[in-house]
PDB file of N, CA and C in Angstrom:
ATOM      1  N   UNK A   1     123.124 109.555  14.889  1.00  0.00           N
ATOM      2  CA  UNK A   1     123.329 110.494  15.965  1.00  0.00           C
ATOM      3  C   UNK A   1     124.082 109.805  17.095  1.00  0.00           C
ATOM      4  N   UNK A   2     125.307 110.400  17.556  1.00  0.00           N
ATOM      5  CA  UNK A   2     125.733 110.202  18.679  1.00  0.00           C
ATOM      6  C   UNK A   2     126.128 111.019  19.693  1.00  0.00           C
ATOM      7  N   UNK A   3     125.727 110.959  21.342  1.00  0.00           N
ATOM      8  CA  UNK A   3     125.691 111.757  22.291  1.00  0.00           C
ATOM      9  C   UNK A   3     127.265 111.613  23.053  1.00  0.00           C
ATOM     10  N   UNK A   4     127.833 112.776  23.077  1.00  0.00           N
ATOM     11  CA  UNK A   4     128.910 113.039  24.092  1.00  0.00           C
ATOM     12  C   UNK A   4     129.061 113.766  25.176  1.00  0.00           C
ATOM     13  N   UNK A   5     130.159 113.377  26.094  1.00  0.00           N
ATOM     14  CA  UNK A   5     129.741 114.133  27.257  1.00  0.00           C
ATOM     15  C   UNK A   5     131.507 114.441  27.744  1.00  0.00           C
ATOM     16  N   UNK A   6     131.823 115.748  27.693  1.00  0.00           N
ATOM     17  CA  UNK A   6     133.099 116.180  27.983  1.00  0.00           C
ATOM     18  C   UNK A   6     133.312 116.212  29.308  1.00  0.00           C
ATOM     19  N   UNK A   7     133.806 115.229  30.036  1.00  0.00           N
ATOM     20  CA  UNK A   7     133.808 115.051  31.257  1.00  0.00           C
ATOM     21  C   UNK A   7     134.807 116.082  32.412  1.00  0.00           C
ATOM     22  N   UNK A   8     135.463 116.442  31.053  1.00  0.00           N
ATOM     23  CA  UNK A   8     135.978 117.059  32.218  1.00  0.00           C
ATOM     24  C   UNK A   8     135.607 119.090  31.637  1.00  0.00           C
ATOM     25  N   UNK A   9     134.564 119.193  31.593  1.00  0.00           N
ATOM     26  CA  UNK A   9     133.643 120.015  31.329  1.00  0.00           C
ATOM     27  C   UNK A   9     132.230 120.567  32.284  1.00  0.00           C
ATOM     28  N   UNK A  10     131.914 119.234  32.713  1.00  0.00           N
ATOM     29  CA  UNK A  10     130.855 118.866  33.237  1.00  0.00           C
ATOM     30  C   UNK A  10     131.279 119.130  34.690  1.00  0.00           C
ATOM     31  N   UNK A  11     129.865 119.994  35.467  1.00  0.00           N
ATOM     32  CA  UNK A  11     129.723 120.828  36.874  1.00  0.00           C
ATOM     33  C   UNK A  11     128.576 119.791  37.374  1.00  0.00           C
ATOM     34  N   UNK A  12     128.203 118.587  36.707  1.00  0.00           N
ATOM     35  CA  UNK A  12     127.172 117.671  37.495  1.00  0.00           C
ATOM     36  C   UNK A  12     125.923 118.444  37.860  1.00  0.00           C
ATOM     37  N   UNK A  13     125.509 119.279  37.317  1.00  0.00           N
ATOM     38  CA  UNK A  13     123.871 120.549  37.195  1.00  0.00           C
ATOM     39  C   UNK A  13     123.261 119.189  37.384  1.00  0.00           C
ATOM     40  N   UNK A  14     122.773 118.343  36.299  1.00  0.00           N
ATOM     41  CA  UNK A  14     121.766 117.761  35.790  1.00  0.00           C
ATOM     42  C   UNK A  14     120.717 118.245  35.610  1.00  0.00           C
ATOM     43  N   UNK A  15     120.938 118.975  34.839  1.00  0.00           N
ATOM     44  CA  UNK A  15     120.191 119.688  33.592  1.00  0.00           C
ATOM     45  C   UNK A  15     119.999 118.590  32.547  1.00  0.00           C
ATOM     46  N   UNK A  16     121.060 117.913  32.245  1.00  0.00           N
ATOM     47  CA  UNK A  16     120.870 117.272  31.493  1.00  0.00           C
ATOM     48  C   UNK A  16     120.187 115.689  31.096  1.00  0.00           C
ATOM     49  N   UNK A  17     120.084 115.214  32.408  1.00  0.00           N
ATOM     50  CA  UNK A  17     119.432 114.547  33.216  1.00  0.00           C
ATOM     51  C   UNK A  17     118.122 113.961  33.457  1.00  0.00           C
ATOM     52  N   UNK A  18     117.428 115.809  33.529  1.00  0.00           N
ATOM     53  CA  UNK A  18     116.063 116.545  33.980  1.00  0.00           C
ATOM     54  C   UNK A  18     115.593 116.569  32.147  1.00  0.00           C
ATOM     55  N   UNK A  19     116.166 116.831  31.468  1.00  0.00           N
ATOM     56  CA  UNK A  19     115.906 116.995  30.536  1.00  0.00           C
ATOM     57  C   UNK A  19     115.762 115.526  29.184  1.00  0.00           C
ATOM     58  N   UNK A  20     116.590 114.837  29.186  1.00  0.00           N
ATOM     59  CA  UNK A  20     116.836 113.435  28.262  1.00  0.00           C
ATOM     60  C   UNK A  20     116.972 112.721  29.703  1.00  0.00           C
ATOM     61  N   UNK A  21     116.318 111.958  30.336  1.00  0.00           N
ATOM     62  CA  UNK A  21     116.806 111.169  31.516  1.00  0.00           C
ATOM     63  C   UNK A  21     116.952 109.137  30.542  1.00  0.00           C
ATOM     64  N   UNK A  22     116.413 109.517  29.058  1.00  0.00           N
ATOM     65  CA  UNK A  22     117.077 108.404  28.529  1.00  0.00           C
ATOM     66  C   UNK A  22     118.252 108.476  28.277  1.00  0.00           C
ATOM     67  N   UNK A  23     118.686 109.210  27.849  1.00  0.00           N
ATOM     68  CA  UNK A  23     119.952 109.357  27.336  1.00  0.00           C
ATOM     69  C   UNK A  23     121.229 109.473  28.599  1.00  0.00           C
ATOM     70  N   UNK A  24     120.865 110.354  29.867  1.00  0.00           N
ATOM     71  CA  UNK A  24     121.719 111.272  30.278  1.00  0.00           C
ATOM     72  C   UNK A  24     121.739 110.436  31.857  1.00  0.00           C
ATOM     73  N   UNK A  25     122.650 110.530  32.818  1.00  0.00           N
ATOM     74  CA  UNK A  25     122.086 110.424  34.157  1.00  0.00           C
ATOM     75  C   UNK A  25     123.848 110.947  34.916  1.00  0.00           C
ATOM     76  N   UNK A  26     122.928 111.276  35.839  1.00  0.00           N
ATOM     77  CA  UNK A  26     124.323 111.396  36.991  1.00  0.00           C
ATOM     78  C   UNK A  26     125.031 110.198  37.373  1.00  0.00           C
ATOM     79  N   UNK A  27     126.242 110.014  37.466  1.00  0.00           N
ATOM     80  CA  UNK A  27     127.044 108.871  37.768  1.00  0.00           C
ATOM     81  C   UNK A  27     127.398 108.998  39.276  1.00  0.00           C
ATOM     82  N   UNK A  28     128.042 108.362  39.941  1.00  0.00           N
ATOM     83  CA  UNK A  28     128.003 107.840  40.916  1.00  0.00           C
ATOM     84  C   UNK A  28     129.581 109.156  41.567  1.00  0.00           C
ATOM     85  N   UNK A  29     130.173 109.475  40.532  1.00  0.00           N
ATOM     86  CA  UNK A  29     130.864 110.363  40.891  1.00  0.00           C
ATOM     87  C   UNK A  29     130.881 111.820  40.623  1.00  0.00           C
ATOM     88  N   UNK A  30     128.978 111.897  40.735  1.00  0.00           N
ATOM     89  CA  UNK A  30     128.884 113.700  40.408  1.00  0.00           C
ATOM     90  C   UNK A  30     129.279 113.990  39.023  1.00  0.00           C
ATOM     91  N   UNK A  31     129.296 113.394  37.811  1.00  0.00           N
ATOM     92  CA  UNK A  31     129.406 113.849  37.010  1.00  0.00           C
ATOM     93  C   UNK A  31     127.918 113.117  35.509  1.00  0.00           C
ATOM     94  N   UNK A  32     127.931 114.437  34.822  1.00  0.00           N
ATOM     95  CA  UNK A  32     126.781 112.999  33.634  1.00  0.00           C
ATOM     96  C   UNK A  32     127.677 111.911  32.861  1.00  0.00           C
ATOM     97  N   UNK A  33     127.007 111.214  32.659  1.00  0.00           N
ATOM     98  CA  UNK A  33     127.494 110.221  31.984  1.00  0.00           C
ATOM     99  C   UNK A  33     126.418 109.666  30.670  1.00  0.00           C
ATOM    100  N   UNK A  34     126.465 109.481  29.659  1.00  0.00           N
ATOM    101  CA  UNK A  34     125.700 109.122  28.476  1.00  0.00           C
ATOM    102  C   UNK A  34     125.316 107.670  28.766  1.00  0.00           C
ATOM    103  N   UNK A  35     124.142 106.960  29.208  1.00  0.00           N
ATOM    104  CA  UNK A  35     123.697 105.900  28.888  1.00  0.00           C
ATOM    105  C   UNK A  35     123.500 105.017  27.883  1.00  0.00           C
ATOM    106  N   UNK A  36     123.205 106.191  26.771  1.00  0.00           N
ATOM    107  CA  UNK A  36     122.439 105.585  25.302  1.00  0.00           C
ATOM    108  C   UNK A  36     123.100 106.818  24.487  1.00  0.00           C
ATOM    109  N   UNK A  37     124.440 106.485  23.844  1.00  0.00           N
ATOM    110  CA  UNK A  37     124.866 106.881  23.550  1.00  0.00           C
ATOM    111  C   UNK A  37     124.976 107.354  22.076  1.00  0.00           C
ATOM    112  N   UNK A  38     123.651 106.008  21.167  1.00  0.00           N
ATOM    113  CA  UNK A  38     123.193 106.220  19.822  1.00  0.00           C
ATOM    114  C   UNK A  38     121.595 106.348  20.225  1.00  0.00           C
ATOM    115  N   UNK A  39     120.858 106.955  20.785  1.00  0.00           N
ATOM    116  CA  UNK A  39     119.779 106.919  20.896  1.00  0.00           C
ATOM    117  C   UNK A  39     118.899 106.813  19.787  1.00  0.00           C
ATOM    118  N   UNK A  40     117.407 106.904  19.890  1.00  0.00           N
ATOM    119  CA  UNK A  40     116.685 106.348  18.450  1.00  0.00           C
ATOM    120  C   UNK A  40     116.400 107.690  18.204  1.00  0.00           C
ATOM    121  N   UNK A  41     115.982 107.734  17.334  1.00  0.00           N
ATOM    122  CA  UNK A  41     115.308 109.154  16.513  1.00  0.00           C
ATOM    123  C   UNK A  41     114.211 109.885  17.315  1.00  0.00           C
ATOM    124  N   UNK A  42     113.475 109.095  18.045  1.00  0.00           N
ATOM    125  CA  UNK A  42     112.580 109.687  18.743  1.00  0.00           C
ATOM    126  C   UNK A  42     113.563 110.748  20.035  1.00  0.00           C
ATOM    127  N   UNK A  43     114.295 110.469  20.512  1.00  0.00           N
ATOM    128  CA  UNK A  43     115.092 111.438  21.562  1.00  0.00           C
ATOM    129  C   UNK A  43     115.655 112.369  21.375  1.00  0.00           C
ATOM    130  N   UNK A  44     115.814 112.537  19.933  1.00  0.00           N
ATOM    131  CA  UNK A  44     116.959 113.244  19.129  1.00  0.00           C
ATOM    132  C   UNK A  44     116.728 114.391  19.521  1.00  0.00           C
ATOM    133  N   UNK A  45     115.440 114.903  19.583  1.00  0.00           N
ATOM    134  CA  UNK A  45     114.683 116.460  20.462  1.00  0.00           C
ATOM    135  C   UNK A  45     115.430 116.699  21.725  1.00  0.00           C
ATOM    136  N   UNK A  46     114.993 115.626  22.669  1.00  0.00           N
ATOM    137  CA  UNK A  46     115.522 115.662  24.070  1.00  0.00           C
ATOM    138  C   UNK A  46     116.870 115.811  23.927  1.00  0.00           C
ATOM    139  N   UNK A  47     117.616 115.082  23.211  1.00  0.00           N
ATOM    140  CA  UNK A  47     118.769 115.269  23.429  1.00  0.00           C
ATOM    141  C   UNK A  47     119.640 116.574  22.776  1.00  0.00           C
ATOM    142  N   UNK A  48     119.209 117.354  21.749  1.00  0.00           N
ATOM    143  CA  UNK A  48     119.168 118.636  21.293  1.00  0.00           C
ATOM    144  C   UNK A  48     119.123 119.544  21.982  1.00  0.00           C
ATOM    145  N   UNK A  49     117.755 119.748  23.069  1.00  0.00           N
ATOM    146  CA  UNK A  49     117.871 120.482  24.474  1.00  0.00           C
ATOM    147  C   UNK A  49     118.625 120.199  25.587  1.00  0.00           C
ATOM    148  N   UNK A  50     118.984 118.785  25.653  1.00  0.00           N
ATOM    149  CA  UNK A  50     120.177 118.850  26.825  1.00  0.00           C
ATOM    150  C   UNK A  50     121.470 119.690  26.014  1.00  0.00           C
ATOM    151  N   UNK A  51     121.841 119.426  24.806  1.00  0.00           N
ATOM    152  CA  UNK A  51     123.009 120.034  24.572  1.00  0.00           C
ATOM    153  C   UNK A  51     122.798 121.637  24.556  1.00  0.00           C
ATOM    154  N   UNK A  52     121.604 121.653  24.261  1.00  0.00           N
ATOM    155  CA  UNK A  52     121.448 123.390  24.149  1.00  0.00           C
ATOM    156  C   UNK A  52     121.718 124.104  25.566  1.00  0.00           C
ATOM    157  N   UNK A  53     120.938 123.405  26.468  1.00  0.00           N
ATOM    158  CA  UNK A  53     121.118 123.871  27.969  1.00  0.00           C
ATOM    159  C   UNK A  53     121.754 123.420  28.506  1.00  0.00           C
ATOM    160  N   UNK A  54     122.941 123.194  28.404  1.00  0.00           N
ATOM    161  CA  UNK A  54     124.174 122.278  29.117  1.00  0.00           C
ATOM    162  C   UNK A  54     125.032 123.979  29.318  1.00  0.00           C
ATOM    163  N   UNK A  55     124.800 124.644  30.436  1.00  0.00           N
ATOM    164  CA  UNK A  55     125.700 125.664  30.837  1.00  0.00           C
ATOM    165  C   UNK A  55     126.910 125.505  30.933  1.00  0.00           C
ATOM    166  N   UNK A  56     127.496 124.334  31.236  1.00  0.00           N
ATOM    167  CA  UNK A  56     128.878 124.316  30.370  1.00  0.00           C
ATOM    168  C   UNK A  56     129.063 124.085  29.401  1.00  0.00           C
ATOM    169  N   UNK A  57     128.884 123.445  28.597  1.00  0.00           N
ATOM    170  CA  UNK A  57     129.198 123.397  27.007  1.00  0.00           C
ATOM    171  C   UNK A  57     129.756 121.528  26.734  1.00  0.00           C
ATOM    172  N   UNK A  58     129.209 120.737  28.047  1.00  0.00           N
ATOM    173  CA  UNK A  58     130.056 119.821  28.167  1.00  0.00           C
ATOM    174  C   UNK A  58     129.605 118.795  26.877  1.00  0.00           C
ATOM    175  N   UNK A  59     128.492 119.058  26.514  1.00  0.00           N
ATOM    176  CA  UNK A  59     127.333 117.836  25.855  1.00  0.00           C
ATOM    177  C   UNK A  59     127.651 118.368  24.377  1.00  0.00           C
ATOM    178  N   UNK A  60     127.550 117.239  23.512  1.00  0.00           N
ATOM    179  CA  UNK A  60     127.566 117.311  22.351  1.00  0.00           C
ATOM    180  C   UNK A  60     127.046 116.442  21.098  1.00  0.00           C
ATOM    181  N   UNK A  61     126.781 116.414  20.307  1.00  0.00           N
ATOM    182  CA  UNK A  61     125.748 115.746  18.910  1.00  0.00           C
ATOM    183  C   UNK A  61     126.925 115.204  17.501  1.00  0.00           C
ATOM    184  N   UNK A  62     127.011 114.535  17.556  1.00  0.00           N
ATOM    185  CA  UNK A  62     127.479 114.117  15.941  1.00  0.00           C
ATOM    186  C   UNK A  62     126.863 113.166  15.802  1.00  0.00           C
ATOM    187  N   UNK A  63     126.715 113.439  14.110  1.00  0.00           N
ATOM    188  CA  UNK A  63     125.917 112.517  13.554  1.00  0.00           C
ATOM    189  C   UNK A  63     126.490 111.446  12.110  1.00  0.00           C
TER     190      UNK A  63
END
């Protein structure tokens, strides 16, 4: 599994954030940025719901 983040997609909510705060965090310029970008299996949930509730569409999953 790997987490993406379409930056230039992204309205800086942090939704996504609030939701995987392993994976996800606000950067320093208002936008998310992916920390843990292969996370372990255990997050794979969290990070499923950030992409689900990402009102822009910025977040994404390949595996």
């Amino acid at each position: 599994m790997r987490v993406h983040v379409d930056r230039s997609k992204c309205s800086g909510i942090g939704l996504c954030e609030m939701t995987a705060p392993a994976i996800f965090e606000i950067g320093d310029d208002g936008q998310s940025q992916v920390v843990d970008p292969e996370p372990p299996e255990s997050e794979r949930s969290a990070a499923e719901e950030a992409v689900s509730n990402c009102p822009t569409g910025a977040l994404s999953i390949t595996d």
